[in-house]
C-alpha atoms as a PDB file:
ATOM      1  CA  UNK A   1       0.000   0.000   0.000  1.00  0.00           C
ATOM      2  CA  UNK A   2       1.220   3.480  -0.383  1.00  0.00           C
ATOM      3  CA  UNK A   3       2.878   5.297   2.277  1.00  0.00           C
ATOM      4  CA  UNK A   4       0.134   7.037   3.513  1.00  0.00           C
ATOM      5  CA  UNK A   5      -2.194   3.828   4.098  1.00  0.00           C
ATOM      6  CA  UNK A   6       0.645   2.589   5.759  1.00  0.00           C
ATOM      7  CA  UNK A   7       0.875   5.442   8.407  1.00  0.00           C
ATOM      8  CA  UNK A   8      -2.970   5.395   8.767  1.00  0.00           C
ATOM      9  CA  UNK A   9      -2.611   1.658   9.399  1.00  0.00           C
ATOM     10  CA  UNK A  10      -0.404   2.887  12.050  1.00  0.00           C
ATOM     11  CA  UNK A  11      -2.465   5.949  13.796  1.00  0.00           C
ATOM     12  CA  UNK A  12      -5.770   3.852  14.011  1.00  0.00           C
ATOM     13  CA  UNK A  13      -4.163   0.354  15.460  1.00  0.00           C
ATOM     14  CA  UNK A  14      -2.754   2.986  17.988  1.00  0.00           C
ATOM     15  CA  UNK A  15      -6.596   4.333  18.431  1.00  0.00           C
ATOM     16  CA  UNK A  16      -8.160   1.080  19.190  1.00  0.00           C
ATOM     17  CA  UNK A  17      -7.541   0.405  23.019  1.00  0.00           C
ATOM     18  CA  UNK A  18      -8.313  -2.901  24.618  1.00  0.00           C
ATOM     19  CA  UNK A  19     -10.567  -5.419  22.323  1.00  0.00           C
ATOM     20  CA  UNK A  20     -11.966  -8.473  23.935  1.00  0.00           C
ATOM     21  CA  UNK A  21     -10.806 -11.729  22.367  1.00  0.00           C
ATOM     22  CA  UNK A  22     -14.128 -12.663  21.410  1.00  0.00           C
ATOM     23  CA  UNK A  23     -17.625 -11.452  21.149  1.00  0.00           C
ATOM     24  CA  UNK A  24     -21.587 -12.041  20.959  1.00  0.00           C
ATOM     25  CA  UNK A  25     -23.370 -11.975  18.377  1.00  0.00           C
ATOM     26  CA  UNK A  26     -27.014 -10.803  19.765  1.00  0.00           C
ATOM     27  CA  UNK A  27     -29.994 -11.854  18.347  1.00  0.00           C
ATOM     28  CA  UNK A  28     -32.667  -8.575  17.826  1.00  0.00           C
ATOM     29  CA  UNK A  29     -36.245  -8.650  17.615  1.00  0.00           C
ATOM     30  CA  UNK A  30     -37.762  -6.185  14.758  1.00  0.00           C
ATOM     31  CA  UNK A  31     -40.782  -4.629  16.728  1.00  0.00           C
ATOM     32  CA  UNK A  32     -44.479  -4.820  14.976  1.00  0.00           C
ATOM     33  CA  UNK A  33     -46.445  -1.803  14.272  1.00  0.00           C
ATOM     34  CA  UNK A  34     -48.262  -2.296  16.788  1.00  0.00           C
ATOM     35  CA  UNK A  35     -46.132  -2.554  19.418  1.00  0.00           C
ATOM     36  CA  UNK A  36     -44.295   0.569  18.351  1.00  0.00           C
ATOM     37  CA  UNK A  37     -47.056   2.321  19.181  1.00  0.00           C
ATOM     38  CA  UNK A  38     -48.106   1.432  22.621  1.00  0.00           C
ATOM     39  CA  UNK A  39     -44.327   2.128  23.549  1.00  0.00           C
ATOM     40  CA  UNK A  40     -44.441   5.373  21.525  1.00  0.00           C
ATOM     41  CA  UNK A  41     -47.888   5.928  23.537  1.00  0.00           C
ATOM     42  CA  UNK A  42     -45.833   5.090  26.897  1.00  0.00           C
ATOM     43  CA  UNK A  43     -43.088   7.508  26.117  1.00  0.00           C
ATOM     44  CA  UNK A  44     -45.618  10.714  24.907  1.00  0.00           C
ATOM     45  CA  UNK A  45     -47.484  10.182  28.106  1.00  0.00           C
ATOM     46  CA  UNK A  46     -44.472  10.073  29.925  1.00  0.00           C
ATOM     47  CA  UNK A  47     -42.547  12.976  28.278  1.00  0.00           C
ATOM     48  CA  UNK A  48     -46.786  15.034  28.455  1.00  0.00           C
ATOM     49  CA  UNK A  49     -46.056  14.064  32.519  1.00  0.00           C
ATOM     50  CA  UNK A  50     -43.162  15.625  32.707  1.00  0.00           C
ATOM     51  CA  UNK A  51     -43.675  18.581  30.671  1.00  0.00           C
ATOM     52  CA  UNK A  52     -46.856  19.652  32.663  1.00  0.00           C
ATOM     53  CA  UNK A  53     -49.102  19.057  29.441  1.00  0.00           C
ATOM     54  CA  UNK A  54     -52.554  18.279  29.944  1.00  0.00           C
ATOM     55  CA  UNK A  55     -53.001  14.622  29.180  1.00  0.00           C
ATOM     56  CA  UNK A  56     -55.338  14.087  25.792  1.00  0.00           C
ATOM     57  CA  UNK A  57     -55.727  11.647  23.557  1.00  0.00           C
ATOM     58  CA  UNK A  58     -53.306  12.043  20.743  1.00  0.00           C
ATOM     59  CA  UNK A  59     -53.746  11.614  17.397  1.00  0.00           C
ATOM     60  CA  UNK A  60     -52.449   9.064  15.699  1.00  0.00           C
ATOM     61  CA  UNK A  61     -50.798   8.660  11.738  1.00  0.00           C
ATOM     62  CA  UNK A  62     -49.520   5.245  10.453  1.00  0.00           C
ATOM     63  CA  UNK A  63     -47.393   5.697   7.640  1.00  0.00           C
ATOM     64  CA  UNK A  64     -45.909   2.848   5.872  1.00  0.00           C
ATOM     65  CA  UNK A  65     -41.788   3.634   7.679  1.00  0.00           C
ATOM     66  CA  UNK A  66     -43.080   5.021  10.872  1.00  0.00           C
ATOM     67  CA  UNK A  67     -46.297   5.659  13.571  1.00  0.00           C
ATOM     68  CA  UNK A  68     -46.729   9.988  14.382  1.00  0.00           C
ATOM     69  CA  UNK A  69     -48.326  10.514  17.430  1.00  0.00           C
ATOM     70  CA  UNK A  70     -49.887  14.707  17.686  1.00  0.00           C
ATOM     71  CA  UNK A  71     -51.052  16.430  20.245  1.00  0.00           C
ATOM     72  CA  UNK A  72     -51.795  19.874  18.437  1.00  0.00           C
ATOM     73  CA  UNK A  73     -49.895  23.157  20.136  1.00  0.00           C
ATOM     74  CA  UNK A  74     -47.684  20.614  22.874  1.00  0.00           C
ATOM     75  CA  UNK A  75     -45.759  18.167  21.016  1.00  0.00           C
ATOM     76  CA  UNK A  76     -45.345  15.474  18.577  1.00  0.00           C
ATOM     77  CA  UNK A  77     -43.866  11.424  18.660  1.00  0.00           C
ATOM     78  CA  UNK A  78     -42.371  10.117  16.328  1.00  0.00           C
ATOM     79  CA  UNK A  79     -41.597   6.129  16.037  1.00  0.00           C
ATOM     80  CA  UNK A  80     -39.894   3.682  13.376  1.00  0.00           C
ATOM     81  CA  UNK A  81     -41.325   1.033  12.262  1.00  0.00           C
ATOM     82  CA  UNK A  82     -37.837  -1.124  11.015  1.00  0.00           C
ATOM     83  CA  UNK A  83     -35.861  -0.248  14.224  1.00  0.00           C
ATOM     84  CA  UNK A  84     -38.410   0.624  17.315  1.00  0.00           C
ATOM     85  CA  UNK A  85     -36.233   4.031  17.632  1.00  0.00           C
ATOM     86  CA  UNK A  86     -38.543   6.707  18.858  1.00  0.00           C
ATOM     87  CA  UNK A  87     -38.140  10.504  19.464  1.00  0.00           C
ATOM     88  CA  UNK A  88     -40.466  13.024  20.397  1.00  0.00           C
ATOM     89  CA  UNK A  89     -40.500  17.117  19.697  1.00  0.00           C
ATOM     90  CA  UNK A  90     -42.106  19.653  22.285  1.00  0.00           C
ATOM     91  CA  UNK A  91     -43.566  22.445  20.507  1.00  0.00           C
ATOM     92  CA  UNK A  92     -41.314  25.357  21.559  1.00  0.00           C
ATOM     93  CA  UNK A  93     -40.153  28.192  19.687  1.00  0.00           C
ATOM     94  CA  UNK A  94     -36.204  28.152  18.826  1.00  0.00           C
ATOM     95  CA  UNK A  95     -35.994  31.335  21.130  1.00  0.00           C
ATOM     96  CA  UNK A  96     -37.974  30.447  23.257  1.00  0.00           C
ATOM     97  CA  UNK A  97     -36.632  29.561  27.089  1.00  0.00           C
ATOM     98  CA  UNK A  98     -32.816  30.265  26.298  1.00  0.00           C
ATOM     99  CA  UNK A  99     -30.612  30.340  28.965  1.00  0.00           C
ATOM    100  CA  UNK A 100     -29.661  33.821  31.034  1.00  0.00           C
ATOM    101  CA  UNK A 101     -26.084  32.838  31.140  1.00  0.00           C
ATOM    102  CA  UNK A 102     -23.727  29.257  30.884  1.00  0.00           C
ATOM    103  CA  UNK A 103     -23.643  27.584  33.899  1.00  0.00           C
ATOM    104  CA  UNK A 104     -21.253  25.312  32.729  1.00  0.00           C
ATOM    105  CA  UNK A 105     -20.516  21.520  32.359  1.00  0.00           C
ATOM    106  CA  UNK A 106     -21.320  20.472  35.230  1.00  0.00           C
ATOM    107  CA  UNK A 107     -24.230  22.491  36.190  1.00  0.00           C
ATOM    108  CA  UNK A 108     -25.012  21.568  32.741  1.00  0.00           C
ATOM    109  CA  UNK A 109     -24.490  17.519  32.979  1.00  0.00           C
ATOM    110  CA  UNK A 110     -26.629  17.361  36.095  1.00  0.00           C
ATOM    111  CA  UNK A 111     -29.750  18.674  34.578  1.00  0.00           C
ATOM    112  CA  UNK A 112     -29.539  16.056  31.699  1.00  0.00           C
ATOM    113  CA  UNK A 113     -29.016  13.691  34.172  1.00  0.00           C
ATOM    114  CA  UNK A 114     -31.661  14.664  36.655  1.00  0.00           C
ATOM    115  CA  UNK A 115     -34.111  14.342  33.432  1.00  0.00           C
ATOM    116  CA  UNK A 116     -33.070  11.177  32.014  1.00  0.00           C
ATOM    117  CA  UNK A 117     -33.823   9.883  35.303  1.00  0.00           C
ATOM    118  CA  UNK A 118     -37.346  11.203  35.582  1.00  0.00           C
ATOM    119  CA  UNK A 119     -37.761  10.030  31.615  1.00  0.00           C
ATOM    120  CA  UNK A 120     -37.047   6.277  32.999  1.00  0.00           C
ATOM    121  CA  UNK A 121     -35.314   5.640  29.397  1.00  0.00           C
ATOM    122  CA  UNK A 122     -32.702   3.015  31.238  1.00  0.00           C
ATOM    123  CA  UNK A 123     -35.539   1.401  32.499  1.00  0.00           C
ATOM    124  CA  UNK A 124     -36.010   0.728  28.730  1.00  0.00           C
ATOM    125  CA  UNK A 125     -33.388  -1.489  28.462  1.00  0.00           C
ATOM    126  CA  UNK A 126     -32.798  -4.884  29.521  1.00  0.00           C
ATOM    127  CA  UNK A 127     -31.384  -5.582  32.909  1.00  0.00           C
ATOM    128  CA  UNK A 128     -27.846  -6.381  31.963  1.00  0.00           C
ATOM    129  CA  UNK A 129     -27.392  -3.489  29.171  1.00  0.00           C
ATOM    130  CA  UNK A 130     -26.803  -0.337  30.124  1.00  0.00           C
ATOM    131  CA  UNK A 131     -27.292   3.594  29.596  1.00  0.00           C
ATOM    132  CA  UNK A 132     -24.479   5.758  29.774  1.00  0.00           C
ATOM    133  CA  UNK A 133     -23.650   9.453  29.169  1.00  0.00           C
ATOM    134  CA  UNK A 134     -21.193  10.133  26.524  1.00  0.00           C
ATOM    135  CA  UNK A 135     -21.275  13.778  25.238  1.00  0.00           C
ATOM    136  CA  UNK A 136     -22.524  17.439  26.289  1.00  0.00           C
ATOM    137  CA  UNK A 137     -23.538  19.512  23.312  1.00  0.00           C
ATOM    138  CA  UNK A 138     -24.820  23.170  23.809  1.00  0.00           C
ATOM    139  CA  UNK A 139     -26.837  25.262  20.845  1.00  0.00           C
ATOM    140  CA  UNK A 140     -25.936  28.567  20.904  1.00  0.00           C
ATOM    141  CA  UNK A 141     -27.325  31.374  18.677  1.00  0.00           C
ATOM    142  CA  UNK A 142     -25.877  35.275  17.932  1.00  0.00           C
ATOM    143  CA  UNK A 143     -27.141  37.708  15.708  1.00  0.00           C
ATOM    144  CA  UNK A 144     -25.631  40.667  13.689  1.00  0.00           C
ATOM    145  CA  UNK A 145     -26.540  44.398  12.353  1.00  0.00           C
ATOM    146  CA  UNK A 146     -25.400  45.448   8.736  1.00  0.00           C
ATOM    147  CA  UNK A 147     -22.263  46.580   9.725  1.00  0.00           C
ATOM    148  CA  UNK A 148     -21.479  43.311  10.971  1.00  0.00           C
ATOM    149  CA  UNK A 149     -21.196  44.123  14.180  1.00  0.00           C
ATOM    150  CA  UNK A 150     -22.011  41.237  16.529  1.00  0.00           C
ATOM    151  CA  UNK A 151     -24.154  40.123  19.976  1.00  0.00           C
ATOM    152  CA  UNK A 152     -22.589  38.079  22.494  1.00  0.00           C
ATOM    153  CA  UNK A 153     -23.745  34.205  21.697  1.00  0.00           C
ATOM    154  CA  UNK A 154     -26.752  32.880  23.721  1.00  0.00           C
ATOM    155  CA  UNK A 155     -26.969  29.631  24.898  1.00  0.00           C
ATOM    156  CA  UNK A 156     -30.251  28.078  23.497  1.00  0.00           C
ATOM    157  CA  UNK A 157     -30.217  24.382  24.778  1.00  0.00           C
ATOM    158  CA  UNK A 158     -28.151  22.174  26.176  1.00  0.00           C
ATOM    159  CA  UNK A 159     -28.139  18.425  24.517  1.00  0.00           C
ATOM    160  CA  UNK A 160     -26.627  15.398  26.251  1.00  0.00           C
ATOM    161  CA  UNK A 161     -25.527  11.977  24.041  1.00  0.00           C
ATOM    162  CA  UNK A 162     -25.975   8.404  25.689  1.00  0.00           C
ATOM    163  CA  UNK A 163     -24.423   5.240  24.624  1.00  0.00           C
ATOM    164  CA  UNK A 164     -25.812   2.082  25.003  1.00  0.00           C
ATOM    165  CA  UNK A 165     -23.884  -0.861  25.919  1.00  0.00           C
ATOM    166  CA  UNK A 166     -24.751  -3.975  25.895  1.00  0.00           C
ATOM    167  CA  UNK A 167     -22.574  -6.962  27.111  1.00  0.00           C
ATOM    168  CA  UNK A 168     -20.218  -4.633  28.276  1.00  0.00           C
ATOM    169  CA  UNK A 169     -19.640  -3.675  24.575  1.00  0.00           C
ATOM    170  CA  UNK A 170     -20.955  -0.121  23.494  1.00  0.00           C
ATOM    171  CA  UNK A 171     -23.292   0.299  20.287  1.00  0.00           C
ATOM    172  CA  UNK A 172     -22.334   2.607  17.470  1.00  0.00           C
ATOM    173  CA  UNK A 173     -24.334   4.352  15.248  1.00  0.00           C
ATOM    174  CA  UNK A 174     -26.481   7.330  15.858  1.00  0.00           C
ATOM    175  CA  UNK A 175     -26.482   8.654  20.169  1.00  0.00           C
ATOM    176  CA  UNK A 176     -28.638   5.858  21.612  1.00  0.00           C
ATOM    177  CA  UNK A 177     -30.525   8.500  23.657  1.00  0.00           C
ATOM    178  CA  UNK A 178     -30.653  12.256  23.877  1.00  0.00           C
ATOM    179  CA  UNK A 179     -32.487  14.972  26.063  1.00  0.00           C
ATOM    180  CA  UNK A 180     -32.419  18.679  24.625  1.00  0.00           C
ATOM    181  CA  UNK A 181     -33.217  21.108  27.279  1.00  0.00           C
ATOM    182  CA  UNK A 182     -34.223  24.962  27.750  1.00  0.00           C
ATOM    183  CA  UNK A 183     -33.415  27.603  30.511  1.00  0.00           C
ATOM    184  CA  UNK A 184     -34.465  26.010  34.076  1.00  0.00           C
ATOM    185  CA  UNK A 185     -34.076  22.354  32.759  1.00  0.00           C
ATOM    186  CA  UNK A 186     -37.310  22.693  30.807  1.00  0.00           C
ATOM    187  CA  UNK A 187     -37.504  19.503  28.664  1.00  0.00           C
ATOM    188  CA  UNK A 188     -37.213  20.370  24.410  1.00  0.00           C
ATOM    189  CA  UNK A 189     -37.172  17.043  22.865  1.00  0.00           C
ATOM    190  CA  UNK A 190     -35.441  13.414  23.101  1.00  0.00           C
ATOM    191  CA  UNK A 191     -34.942  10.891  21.158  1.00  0.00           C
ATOM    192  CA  UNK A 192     -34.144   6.447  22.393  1.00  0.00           C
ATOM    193  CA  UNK A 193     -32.625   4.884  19.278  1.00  0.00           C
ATOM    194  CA  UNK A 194     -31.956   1.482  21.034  1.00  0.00           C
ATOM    195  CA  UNK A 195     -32.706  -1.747  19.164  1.00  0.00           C
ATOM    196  CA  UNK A 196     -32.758  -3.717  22.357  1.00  0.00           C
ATOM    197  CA  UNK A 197     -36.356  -3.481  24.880  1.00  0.00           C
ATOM    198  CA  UNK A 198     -36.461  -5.070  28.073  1.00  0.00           C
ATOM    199  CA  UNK A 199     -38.564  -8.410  27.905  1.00  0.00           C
ATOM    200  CA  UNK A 200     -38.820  -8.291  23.759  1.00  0.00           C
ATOM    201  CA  UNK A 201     -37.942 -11.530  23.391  1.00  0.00           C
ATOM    202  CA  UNK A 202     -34.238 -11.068  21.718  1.00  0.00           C
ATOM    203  CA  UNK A 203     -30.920 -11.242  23.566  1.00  0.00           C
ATOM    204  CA  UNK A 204     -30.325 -14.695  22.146  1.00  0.00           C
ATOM    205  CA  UNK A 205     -26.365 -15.490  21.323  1.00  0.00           C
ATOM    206  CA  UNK A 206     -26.124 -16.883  18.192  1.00  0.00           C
ATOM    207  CA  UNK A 207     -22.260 -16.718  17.704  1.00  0.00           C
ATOM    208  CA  UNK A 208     -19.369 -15.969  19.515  1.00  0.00           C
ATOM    209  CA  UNK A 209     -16.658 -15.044  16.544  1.00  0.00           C
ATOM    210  CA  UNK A 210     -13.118 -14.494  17.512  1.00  0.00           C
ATOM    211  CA  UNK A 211     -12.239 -10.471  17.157  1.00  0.00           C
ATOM    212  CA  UNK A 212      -9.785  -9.556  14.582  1.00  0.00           C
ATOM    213  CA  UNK A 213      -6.543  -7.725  15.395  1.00  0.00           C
ATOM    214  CA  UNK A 214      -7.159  -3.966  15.366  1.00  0.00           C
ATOM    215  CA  UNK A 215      -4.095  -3.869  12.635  1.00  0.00           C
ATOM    216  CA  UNK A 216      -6.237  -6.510  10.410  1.00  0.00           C
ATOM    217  CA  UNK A 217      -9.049  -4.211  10.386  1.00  0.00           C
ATOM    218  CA  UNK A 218      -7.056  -0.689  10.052  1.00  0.00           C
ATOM    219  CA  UNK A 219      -4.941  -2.663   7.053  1.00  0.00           C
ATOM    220  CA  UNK A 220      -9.426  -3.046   5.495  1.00  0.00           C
ATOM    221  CA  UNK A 221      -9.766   0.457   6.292  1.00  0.00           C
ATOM    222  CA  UNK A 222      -6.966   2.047   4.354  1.00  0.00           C
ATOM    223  CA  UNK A 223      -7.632  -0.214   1.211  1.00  0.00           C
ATOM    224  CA  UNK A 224     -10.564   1.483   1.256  1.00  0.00           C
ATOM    225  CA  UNK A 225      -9.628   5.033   1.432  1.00  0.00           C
ATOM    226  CA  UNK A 226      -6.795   4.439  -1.133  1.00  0.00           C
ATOM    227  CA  UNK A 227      -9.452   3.060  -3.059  1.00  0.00           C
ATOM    228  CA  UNK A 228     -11.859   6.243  -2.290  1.00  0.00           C
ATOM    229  CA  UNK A 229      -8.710   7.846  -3.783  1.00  0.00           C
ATOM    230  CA  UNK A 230      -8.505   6.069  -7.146  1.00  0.00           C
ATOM    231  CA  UNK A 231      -5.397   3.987  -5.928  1.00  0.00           C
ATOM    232  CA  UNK A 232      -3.223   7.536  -5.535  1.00  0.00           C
ATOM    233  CA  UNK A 233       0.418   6.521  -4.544  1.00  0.00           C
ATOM    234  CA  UNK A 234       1.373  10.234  -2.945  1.00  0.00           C
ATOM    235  CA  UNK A 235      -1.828  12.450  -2.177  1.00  0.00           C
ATOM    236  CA  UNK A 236       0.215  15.610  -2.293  1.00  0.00           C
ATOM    237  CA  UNK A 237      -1.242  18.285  -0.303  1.00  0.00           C
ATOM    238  CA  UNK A 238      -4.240  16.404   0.761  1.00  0.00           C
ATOM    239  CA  UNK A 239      -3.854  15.062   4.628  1.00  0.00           C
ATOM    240  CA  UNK A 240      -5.511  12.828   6.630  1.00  0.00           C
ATOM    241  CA  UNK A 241      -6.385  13.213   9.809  1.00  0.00           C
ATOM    242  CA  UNK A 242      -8.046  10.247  11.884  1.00  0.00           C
ATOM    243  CA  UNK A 243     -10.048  10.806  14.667  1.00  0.00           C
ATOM    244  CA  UNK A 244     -11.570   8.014  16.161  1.00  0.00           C
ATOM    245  CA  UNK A 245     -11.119   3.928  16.074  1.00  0.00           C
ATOM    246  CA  UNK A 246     -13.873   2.048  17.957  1.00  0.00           C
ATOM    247  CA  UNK A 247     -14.745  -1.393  18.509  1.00  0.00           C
ATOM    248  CA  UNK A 248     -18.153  -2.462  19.247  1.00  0.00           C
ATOM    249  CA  UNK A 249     -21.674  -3.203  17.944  1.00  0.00           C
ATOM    250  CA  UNK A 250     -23.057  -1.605  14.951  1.00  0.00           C
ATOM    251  CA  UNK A 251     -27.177  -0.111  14.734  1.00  0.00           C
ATOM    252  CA  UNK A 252     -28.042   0.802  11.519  1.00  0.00           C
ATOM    253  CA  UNK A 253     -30.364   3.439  10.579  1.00  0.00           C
ATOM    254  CA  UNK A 254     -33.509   3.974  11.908  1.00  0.00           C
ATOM    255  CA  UNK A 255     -35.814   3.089   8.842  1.00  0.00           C
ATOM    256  CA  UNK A 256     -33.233   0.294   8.572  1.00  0.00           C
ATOM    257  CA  UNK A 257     -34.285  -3.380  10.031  1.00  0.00           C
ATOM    258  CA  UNK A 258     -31.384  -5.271  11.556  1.00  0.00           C
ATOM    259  CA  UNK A 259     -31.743  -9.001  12.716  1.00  0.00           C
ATOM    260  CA  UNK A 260     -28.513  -9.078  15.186  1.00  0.00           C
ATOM    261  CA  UNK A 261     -25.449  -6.850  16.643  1.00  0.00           C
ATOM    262  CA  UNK A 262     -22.536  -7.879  15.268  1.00  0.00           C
ATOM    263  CA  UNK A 263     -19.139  -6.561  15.820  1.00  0.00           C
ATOM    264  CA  UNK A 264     -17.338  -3.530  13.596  1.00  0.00           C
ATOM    265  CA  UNK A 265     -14.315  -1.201  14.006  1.00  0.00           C
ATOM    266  CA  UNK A 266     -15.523   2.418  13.053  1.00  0.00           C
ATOM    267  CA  UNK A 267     -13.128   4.806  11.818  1.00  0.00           C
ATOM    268  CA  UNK A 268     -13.763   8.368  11.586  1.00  0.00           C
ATOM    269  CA  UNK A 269     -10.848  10.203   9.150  1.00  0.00           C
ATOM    270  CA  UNK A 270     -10.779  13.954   8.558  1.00  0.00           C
ATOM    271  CA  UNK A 271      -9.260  15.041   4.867  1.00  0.00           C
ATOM    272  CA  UNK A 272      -7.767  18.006   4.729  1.00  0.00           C
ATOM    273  CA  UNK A 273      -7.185  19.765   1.200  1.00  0.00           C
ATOM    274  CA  UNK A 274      -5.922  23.109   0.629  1.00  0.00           C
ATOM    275  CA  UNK A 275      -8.319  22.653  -2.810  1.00  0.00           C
ATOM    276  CA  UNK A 276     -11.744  20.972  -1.574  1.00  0.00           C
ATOM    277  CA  UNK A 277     -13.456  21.947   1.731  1.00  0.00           C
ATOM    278  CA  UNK A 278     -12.349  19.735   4.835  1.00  0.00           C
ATOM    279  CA  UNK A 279     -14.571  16.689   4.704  1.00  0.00           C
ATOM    280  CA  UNK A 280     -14.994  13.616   7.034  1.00  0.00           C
ATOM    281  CA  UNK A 281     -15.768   9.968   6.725  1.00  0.00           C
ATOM    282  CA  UNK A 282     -16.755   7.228   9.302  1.00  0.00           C
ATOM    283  CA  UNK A 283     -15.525   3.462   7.892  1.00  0.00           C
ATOM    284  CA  UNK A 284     -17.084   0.601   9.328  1.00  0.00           C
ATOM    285  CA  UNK A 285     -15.057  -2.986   8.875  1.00  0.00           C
ATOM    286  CA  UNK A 286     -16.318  -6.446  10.095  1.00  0.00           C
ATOM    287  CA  UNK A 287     -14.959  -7.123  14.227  1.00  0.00           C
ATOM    288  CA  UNK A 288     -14.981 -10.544  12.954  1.00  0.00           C
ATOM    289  CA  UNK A 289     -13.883 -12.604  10.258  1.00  0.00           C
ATOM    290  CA  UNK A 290     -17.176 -13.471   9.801  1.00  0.00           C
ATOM    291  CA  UNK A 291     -19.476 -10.584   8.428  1.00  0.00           C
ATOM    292  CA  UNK A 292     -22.584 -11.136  10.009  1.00  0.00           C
ATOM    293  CA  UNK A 293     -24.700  -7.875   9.048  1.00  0.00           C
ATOM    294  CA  UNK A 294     -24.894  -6.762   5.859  1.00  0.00           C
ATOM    295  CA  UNK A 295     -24.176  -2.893   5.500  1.00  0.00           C
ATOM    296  CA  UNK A 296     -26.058  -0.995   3.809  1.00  0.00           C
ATOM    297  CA  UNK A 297     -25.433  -0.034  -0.126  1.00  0.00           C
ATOM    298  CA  UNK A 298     -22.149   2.569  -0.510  1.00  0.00           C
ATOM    299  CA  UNK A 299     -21.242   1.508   2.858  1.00  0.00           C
ATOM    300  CA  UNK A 300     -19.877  -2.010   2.067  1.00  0.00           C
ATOM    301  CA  UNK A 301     -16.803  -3.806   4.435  1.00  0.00           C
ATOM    302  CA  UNK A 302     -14.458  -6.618   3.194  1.00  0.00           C
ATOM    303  CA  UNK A 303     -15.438  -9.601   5.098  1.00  0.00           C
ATOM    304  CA  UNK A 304     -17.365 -12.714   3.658  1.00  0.00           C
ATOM    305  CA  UNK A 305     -21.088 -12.282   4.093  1.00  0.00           C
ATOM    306  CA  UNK A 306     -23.237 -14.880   5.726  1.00  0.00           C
ATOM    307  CA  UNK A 307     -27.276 -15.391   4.521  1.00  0.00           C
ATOM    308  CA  UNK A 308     -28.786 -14.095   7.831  1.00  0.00           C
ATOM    309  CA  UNK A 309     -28.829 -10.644   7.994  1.00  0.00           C
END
């Protein structure tokens, strides 16, 4: 490989941290329409409870990818069909509740906290997995006169990112849970994108695969961006920068079904080019040498497929 798959070889082994020698491969359960709702029903009331809404009958949309729940002027639920993923909206102005002043991380972290308790959304889960926070985001907003002259940025809401983990081994893909909140802890929206419910009937192991050397997988990833690259020997000016290599279970999209978790290393890789705008890519490669869930089209890894998907 050229030089520069060879040094990106290099950073992500470096990235991976401690893999497990060998892994489950956990059975899912793909959720009927039906049952998407009366959890999607649980989780408005729930959310309606919290919020200090008065408590009315919602209405309710089937649509062939995904169930909407409305309740006009307070909020609206949203959840899919292929996955069980739901989220739900409050109805709330963009300006509306922002925050007087920072009151940093902490401060911050606690409030998420204190409401993903009250939301229960752990209590989602099955016993054994778990819900855990991973990330603080905050929205912040500014505006600006003609002369460009600027305001001090506002802080609009604060959003906190949970992982899922199940097994002990975390589950990559979109956050698994977030809360958005306004001034005084007021709740904005969430969203639980977990394919795992407590008593669903899944959690089966159907496999327990061997885990490839992080170097095996880095070596997949490469071939892929030199590929991406149309098999470019020196890329010049053009740098890459990665950011992240993760082991662990892989959810696909939420309009995506998905009959097990299986194991993948994700990359994430920056590219940097003083003649295209800075761009970056997330590269998922089979854990195993088995490839046990198919990835979707354009997003294809190098290990031998098996029929169950």
């Amino acid at each position: 490989m050229p030089k520069y798959a060879d040094d990106l070889v290099e950073q992500l082994t470096s990235m991976a941290g401690d893999v497990p020698d060998t892994v489950e491969v956990v059975q899912l359960v793909q959720p009927d329409v039906g049952t998407v709702q009366g959890r999607l029903t649980k989780l408005l009331s729930t959310v309606a409870e919290l919020a200090g809404l008065d408590h009315e009958r919602p209405e309710v949309t089937n649509e062939k990818v995904r169930t909407v729940l409305r309740q006009p002027g307070q909020l609206k639920a949203v959840g899919f069909h292929a996955s069980g993923s739901m989220s739900v909206q409050l109805t709330m102005g963009p300006f509306e509740d922002i925050f007087k002043d920072d009151p940093g991380d902490e401060e911050l972290a606690g409030m998420l906290g204190h409401t993903m308790e009250q939301l229960g959304l752990d209590k989602l889960l099955p016993a054994n997995d778990k819900l855990g926070f991973e990330r603080l985001w905050r929205v912040k907003a500014a505006g600006g006169d003609r002369q460009g002259k600027l305001s001090d940025p506002v802080l609009c809401r604060a959003v906190g990112a949970y992982r899922h983990s199940t097994h002990g081994i975390p589950v990559y893909g979109r956050a698994s849970a977030t809360v958005e909140l306004a001034a005084g802890g007021r709740l904005a929206s969430m969203s639980f994108s977990s394919r795992r419910f407590v008593d669903d009937g899944g959690g089966k192991t159907v496999a327990i695969p061997e885990v490839r050397k992080p170097s095996a997988a880095a070596k997949d990833v490469a071939a892929m961006v030199v590929k991406a690259f149309g098999g470019l020997e020196e890329l010049k000016e053009t740098r890459l920068v990665p950011e992240r290599f993760q082991f662990g279970y892989l959810a696909l999209g939420r309009r995506r079904a998905q009959a097990l978790l299986a194991p993948f290393y994700i990359a994430s890789i920056g590219v940097d080019s003083p003649e295209a705008e800075a761009s970056a890519h997330v590269i998922a490669v089979p854990g195993s040498d088995e490839q046990f869930v198919r990835l979707p089209t354009g997003q294809r890894s190098s290990g031998p497929l098996r029929t169950q998907t």
